[in-house]
PDB file of N, CA and C in Angstrom:
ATOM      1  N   UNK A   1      42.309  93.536-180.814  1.00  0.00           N
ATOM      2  CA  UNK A   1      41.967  93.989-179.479  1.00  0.00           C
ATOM      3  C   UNK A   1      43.165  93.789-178.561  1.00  0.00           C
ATOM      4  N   UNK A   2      43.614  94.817-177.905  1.00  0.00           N
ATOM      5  CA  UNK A   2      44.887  94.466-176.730  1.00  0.00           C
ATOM      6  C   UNK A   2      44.355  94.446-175.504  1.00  0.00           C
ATOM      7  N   UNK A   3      45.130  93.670-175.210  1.00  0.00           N
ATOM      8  CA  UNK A   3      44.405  93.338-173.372  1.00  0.00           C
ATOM      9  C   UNK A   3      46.242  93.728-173.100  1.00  0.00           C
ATOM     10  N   UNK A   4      45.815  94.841-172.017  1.00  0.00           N
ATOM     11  CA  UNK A   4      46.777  94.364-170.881  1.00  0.00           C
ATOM     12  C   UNK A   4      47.375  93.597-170.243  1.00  0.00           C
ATOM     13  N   UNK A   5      49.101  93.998-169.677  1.00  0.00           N
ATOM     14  CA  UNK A   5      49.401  92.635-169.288  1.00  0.00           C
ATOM     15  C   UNK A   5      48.761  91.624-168.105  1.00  0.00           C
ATOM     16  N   UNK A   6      48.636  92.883-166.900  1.00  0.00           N
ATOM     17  CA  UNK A   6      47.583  92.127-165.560  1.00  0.00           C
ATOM     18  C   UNK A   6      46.256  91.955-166.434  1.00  0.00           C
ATOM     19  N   UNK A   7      45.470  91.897-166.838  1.00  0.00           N
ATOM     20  CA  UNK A   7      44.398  91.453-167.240  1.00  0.00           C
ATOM     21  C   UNK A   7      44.847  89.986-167.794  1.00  0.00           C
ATOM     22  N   UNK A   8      45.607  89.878-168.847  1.00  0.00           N
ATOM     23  CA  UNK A   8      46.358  88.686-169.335  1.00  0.00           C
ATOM     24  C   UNK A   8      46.437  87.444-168.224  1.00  0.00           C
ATOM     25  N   UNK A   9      47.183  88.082-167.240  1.00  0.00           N
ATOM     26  CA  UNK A   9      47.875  87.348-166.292  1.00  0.00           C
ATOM     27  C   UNK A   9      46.137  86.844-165.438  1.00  0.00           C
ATOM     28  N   UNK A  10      45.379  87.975-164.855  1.00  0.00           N
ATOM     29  CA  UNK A  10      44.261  87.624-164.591  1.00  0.00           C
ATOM     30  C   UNK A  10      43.271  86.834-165.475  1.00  0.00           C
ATOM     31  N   UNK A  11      42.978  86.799-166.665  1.00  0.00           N
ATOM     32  CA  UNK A  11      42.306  86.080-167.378  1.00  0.00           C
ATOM     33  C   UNK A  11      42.852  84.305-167.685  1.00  0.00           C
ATOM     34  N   UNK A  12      44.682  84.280-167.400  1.00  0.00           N
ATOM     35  CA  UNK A  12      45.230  83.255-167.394  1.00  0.00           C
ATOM     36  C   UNK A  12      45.100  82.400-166.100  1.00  0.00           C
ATOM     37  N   UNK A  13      44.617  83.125-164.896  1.00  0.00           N
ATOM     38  CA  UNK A  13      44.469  82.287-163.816  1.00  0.00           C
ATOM     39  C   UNK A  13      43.303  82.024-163.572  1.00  0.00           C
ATOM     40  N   UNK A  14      41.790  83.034-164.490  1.00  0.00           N
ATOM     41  CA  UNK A  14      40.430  82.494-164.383  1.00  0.00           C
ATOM     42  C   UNK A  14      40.501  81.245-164.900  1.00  0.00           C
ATOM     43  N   UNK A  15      41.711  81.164-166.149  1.00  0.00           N
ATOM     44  CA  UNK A  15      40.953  80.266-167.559  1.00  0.00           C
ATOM     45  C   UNK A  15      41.425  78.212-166.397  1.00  0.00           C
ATOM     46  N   UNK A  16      42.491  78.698-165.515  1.00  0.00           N
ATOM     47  CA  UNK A  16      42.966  77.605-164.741  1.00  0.00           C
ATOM     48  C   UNK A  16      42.215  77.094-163.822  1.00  0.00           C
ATOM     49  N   UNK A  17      41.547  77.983-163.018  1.00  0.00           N
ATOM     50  CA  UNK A  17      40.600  77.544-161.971  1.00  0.00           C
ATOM     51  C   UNK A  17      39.249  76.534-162.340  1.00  0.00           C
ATOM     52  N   UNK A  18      38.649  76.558-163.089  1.00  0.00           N
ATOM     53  CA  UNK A  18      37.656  75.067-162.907  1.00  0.00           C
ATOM     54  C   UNK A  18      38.317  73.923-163.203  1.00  0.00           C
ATOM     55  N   UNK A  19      39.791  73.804-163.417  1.00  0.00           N
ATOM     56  CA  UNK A  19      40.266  72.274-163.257  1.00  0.00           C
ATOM     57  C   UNK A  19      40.256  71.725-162.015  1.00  0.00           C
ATOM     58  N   UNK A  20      41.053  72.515-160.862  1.00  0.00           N
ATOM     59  CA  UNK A  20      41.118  71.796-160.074  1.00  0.00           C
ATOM     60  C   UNK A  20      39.865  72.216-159.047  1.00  0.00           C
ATOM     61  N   UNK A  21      38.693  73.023-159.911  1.00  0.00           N
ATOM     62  CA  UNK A  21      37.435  73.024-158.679  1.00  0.00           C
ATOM     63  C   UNK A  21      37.067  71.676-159.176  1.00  0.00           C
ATOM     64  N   UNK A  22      37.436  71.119-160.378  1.00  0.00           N
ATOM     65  CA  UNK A  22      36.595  70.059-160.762  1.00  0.00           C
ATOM     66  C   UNK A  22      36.620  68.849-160.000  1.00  0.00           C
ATOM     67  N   UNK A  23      38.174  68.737-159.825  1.00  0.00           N
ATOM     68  CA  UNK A  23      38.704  67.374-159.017  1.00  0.00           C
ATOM     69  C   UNK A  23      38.152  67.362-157.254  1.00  0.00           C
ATOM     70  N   UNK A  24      38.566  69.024-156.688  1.00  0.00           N
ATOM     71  CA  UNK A  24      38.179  68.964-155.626  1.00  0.00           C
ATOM     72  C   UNK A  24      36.444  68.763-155.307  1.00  0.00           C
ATOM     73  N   UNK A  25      36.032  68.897-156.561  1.00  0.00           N
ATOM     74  CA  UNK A  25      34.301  68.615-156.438  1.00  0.00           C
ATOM     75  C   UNK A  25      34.122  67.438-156.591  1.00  0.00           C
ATOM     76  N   UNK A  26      34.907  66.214-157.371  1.00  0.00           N
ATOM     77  CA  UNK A  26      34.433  64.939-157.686  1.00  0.00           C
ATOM     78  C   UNK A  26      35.070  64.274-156.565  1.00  0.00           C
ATOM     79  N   UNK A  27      35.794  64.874-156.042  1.00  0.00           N
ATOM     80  CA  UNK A  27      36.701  63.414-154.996  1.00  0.00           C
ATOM     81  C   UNK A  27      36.797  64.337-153.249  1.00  0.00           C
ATOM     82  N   UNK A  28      35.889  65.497-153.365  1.00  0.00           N
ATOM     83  CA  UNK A  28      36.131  65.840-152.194  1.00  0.00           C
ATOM     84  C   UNK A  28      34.339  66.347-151.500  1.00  0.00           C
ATOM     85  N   UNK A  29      34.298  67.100-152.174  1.00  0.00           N
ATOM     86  CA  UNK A  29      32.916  68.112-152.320  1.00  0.00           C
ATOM     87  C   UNK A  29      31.880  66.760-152.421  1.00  0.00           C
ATOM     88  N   UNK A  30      31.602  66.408-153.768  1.00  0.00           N
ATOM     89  CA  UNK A  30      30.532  65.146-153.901  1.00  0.00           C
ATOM     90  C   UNK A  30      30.116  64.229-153.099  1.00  0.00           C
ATOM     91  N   UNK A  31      31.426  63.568-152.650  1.00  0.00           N
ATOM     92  CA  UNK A  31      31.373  62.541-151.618  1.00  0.00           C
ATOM     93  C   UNK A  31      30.745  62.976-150.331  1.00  0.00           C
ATOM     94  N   UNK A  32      30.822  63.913-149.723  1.00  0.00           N
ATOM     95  CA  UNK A  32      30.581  64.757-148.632  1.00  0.00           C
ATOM     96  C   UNK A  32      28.641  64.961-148.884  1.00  0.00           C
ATOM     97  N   UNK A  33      29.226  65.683-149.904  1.00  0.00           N
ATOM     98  CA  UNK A  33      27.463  65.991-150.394  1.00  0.00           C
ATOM     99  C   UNK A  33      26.423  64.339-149.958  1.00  0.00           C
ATOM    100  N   UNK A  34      26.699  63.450-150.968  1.00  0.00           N
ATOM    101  CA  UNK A  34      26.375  62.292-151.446  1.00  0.00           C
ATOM    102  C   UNK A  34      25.431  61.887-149.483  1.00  0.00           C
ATOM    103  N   UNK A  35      26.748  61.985-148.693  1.00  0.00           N
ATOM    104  CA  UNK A  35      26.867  61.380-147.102  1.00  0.00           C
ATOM    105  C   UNK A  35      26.089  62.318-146.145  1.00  0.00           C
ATOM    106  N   UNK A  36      25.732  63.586-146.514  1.00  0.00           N
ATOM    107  CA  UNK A  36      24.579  64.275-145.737  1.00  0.00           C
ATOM    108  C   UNK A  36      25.604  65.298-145.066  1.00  0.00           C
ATOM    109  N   UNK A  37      26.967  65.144-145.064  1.00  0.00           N
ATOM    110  CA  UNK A  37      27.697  65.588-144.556  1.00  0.00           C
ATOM    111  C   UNK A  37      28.191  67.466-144.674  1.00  0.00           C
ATOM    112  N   UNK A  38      27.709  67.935-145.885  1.00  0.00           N
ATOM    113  CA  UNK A  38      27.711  69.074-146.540  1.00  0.00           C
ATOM    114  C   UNK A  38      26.563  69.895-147.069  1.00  0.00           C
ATOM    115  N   UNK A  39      26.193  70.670-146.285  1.00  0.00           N
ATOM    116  CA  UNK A  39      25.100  71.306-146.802  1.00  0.00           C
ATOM    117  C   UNK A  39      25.079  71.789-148.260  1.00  0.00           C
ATOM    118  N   UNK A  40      23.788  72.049-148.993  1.00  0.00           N
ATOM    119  CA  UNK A  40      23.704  71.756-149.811  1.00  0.00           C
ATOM    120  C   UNK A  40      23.833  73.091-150.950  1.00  0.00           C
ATOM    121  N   UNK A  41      23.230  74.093-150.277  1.00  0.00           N
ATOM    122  CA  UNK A  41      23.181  75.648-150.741  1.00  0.00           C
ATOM    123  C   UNK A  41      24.521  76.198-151.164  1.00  0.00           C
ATOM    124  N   UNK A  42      25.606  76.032-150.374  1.00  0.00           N
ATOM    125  CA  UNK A  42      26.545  76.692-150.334  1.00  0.00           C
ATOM    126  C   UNK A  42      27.379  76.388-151.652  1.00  0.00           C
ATOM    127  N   UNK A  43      27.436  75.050-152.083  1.00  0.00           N
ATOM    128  CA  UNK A  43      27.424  73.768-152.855  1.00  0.00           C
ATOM    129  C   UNK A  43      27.250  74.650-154.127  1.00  0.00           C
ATOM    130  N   UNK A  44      25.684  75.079-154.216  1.00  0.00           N
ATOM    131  CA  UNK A  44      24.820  75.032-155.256  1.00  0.00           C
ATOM    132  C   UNK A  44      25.163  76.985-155.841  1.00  0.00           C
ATOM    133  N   UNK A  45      25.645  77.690-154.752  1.00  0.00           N
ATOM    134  CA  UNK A  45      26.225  78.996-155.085  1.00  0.00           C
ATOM    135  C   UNK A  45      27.664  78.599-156.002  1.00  0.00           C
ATOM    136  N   UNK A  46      28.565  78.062-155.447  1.00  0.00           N
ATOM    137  CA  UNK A  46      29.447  77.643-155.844  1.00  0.00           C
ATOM    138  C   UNK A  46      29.866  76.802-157.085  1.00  0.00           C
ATOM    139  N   UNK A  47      28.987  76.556-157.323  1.00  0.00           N
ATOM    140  CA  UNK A  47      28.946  75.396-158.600  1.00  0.00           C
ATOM    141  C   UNK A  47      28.324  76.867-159.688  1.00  0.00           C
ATOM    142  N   UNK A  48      27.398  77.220-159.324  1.00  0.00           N
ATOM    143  CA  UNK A  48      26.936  78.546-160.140  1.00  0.00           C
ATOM    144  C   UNK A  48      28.083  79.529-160.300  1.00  0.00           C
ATOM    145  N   UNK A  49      28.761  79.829-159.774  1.00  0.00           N
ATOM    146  CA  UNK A  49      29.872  80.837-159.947  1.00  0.00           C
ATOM    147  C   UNK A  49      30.894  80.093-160.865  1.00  0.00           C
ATOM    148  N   UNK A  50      31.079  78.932-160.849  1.00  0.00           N
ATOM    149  CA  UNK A  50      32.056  78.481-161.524  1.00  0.00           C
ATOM    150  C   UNK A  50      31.447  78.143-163.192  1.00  0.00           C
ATOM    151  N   UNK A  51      30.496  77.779-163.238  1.00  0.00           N
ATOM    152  CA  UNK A  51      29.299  77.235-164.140  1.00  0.00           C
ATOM    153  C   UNK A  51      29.635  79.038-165.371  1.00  0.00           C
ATOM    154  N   UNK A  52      29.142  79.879-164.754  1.00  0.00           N
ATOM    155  CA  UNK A  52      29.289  81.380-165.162  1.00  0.00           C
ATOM    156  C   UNK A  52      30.269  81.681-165.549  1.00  0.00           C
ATOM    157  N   UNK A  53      31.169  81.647-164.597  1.00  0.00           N
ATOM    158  CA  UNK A  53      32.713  81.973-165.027  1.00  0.00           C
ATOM    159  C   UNK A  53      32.986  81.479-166.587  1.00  0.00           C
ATOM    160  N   UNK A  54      32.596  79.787-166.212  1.00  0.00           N
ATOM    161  CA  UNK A  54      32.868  79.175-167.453  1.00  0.00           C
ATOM    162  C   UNK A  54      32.327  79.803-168.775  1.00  0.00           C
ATOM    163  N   UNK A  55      31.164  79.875-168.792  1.00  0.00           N
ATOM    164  CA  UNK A  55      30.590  81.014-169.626  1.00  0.00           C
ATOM    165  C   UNK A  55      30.886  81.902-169.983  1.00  0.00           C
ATOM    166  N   UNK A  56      31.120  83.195-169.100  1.00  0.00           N
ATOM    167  CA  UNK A  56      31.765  84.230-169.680  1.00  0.00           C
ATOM    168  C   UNK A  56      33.165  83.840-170.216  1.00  0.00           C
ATOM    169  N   UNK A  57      34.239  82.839-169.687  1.00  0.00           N
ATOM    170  CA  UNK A  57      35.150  82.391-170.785  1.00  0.00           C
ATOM    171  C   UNK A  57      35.132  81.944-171.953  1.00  0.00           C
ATOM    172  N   UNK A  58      33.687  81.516-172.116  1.00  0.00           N
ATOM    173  CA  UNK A  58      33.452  80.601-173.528  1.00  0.00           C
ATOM    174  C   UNK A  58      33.468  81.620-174.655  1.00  0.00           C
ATOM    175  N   UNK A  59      32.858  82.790-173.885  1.00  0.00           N
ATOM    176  CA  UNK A  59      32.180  83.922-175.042  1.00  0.00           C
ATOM    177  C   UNK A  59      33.582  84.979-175.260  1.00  0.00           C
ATOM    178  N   UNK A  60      34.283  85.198-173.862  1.00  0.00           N
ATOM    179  CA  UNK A  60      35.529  86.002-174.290  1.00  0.00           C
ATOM    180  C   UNK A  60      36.808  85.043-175.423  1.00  0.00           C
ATOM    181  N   UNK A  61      36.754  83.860-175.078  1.00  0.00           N
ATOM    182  CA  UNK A  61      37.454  83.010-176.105  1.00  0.00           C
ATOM    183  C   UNK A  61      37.001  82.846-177.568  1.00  0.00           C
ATOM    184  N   UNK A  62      35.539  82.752-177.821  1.00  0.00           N
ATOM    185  CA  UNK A  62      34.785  82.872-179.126  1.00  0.00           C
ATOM    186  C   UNK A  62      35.077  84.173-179.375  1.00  0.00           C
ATOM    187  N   UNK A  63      34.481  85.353-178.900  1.00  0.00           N
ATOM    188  CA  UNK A  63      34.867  86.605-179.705  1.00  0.00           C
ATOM    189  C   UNK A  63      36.722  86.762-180.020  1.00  0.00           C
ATOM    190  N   UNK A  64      37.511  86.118-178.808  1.00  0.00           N
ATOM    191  CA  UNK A  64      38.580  86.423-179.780  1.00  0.00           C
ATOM    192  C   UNK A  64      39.527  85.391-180.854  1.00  0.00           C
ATOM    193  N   UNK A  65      39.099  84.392-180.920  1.00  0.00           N
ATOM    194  CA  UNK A  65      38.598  83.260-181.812  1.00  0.00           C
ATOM    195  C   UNK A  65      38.628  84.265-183.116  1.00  0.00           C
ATOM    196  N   UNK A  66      37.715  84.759-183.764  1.00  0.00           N
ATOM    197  CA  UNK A  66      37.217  85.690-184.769  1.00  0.00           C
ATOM    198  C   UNK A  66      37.756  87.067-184.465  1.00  0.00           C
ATOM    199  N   UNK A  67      38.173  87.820-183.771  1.00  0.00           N
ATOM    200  CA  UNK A  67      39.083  88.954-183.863  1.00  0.00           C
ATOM    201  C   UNK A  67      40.412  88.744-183.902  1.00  0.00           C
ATOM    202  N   UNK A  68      40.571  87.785-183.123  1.00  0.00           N
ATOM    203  CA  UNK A  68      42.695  87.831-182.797  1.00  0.00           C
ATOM    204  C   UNK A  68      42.656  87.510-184.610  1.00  0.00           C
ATOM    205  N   UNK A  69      43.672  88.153-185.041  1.00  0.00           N
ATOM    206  CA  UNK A  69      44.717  87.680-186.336  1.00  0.00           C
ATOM    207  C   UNK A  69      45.405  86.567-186.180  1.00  0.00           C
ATOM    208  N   UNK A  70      45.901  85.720-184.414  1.00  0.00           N
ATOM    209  CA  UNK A  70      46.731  84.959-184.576  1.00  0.00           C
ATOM    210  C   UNK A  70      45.969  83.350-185.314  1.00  0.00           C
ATOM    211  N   UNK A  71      45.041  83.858-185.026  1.00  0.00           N
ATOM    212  CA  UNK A  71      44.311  82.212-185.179  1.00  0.00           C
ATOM    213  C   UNK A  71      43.960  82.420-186.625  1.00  0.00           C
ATOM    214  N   UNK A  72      45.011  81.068-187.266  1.00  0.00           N
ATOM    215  CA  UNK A  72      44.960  81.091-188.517  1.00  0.00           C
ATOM    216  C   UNK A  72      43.434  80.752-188.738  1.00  0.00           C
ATOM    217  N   UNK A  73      42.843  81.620-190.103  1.00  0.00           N
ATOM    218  CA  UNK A  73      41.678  81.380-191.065  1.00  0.00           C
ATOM    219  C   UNK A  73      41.239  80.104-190.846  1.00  0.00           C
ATOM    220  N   UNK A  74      41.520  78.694-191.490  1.00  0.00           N
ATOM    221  CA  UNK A  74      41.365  77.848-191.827  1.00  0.00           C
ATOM    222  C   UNK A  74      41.185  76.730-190.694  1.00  0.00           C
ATOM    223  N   UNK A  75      41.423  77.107-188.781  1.00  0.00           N
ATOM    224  CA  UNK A  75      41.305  76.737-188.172  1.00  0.00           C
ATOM    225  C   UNK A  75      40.739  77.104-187.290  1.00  0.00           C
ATOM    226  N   UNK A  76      39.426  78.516-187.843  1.00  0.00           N
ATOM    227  CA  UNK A  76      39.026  78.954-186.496  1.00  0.00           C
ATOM    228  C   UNK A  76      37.585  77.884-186.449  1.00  0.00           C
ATOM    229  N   UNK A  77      36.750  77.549-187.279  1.00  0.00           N
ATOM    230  CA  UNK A  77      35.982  76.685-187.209  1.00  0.00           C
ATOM    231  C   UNK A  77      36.083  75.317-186.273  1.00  0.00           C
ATOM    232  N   UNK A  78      36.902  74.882-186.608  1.00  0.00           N
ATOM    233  CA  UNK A  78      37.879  73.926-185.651  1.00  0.00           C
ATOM    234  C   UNK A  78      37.861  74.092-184.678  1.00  0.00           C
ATOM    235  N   UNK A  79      38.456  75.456-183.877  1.00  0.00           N
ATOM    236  CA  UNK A  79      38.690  75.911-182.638  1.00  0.00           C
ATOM    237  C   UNK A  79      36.803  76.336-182.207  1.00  0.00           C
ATOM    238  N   UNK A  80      36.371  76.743-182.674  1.00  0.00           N
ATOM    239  CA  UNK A  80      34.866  77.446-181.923  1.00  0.00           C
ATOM    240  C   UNK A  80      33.934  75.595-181.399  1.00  0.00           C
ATOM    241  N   UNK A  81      34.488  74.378-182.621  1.00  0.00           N
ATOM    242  CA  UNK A  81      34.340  73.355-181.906  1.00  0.00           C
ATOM    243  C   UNK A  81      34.782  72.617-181.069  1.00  0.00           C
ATOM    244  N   UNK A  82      35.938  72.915-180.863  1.00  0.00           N
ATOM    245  CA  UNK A  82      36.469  72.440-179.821  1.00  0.00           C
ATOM    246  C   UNK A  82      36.433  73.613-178.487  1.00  0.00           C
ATOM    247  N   UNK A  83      36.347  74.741-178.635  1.00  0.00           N
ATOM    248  CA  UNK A  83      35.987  75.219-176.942  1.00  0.00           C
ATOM    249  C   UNK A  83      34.476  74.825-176.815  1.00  0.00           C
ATOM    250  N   UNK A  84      33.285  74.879-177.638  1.00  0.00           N
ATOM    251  CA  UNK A  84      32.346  74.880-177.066  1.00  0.00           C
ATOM    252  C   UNK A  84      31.963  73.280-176.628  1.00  0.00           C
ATOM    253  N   UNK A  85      32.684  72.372-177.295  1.00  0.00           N
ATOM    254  CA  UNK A  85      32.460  70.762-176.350  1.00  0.00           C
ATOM    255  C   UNK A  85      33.710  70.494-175.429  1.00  0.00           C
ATOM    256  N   UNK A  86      34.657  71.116-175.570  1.00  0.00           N
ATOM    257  CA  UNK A  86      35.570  70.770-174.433  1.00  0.00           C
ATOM    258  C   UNK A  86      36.390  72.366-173.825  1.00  0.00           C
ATOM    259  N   UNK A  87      35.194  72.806-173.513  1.00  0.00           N
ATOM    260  CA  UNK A  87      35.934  74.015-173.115  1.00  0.00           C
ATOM    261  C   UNK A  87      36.744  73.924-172.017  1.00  0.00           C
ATOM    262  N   UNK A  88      36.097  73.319-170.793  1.00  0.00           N
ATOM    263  CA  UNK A  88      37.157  73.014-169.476  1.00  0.00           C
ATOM    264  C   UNK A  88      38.765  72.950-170.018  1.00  0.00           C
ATOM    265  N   UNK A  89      38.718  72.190-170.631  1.00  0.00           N
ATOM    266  CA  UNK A  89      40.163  71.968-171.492  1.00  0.00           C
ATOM    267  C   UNK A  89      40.970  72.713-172.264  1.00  0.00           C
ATOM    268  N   UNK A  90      39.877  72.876-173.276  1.00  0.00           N
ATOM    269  CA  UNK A  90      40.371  73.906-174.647  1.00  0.00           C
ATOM    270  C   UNK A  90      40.224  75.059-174.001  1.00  0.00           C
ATOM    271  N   UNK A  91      39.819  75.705-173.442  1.00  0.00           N
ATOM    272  CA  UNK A  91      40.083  77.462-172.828  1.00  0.00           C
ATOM    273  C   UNK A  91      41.467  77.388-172.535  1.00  0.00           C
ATOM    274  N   UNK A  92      41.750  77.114-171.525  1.00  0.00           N
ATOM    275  CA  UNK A  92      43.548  77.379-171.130  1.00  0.00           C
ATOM    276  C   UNK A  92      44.159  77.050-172.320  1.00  0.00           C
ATOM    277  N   UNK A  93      43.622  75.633-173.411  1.00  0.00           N
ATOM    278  CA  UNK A  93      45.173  75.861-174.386  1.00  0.00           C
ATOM    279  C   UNK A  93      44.666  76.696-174.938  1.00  0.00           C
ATOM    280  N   UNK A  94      43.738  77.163-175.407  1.00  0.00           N
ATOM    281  CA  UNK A  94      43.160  78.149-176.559  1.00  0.00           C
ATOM    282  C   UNK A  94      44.003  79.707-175.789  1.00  0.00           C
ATOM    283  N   UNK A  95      43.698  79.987-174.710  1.00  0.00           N
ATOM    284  CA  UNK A  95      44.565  81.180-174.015  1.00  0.00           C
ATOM    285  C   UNK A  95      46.034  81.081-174.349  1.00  0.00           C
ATOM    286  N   UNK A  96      46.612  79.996-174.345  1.00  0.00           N
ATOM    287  CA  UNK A  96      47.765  79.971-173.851  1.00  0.00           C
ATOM    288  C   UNK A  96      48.449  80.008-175.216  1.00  0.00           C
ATOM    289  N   UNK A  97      47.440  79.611-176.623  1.00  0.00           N
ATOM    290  CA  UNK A  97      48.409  79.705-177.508  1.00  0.00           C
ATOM    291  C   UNK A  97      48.233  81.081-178.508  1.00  0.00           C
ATOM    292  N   UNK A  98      47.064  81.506-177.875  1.00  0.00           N
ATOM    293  CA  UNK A  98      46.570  82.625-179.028  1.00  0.00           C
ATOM    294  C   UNK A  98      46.358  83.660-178.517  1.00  0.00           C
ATOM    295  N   UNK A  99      46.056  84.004-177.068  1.00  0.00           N
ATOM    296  CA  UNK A  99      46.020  85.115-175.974  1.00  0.00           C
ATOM    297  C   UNK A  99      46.713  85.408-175.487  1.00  0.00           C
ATOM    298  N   UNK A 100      47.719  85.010-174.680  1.00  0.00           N
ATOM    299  CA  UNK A 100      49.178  84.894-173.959  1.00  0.00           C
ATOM    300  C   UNK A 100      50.079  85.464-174.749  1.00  0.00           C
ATOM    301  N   UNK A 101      50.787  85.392-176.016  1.00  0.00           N
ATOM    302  CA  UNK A 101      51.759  85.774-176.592  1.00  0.00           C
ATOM    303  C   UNK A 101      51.429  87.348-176.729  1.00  0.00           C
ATOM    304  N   UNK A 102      52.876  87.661-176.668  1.00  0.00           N
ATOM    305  CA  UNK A 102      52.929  89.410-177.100  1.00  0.00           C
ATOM    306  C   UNK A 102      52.140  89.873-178.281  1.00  0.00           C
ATOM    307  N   UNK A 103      52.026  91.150-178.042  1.00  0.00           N
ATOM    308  CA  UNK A 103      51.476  91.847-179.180  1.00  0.00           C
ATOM    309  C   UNK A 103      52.350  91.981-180.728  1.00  0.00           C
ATOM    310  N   UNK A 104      53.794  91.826-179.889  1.00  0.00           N
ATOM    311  CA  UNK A 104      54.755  92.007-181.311  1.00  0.00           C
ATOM    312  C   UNK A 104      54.567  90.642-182.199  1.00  0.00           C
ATOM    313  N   UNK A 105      54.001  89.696-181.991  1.00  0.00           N
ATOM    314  CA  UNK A 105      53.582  88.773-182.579  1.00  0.00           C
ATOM    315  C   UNK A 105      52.858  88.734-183.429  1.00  0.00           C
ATOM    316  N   UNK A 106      52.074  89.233-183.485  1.00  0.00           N
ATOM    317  CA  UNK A 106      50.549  89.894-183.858  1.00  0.00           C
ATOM    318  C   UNK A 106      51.081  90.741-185.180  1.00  0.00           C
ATOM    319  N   UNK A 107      51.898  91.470-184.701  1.00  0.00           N
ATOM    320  CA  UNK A 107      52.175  92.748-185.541  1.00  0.00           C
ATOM    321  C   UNK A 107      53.772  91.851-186.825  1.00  0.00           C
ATOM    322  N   UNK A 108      54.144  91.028-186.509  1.00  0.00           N
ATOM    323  CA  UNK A 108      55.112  90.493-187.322  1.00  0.00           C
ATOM    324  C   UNK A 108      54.571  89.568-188.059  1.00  0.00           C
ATOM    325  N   UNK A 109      53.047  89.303-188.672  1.00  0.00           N
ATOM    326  CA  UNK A 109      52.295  88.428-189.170  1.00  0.00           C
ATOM    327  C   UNK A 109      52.081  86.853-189.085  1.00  0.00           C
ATOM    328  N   UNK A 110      52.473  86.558-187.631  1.00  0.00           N
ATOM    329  CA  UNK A 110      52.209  85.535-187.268  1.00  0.00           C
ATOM    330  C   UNK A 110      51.027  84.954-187.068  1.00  0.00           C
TER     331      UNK A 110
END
């Protein structure tokens, strides 16, 4: 499957964004919440959009998990366990080592 390069580039800055919603939610957002200080709805949209996002990354990383050629045989099992318990994490490297690279890669049997 080829993805485009802006799609690439866009899918590389979705796969970045729930790190640092994470931090700004535990040490900024929470605390606020916790103190009455932050309403609560806006919160609860927001956490859902990111929650989703995450999701639809889990499933675009699994399907190409099992389509990309780059991900050797013998380690895609491996990989489908490690995005689905540490996906926050494993998405960006999983992008960055098997999505990100050129197509001529692909095609030189790497």
């Amino acid at each position: 499957m080829k993805i485009s390069k802006p799609l690439k580039v866009l899918l590389g800055l979705l796969t970045l964004l729930p790190l640092p919603y994470m931090l700004v939610f535990n040490f900024v957002l929470f605390p606020r919440l916790q103190a009455g200080t932050l309403p609560f709805y806006p919160l609860f949209w927001i956490q859902g959009g990111i929650m989703s996002l995450l999701i639809g990354l889990l499933i675009f990383c699994v399907t190409q998990l099992f389509y990309n050629r780059r991900v050797p045989q013998d380690k895609r099992s491996l990989w489908a366990v490690v995005l689905v318990l540490g996906n926050m994490l494993a998405i960006p490297i999983f992008f960055w080592l098997y999505v990100w690279p050129a197509e001529s890669a692909e095609s030189n049997g790497s």
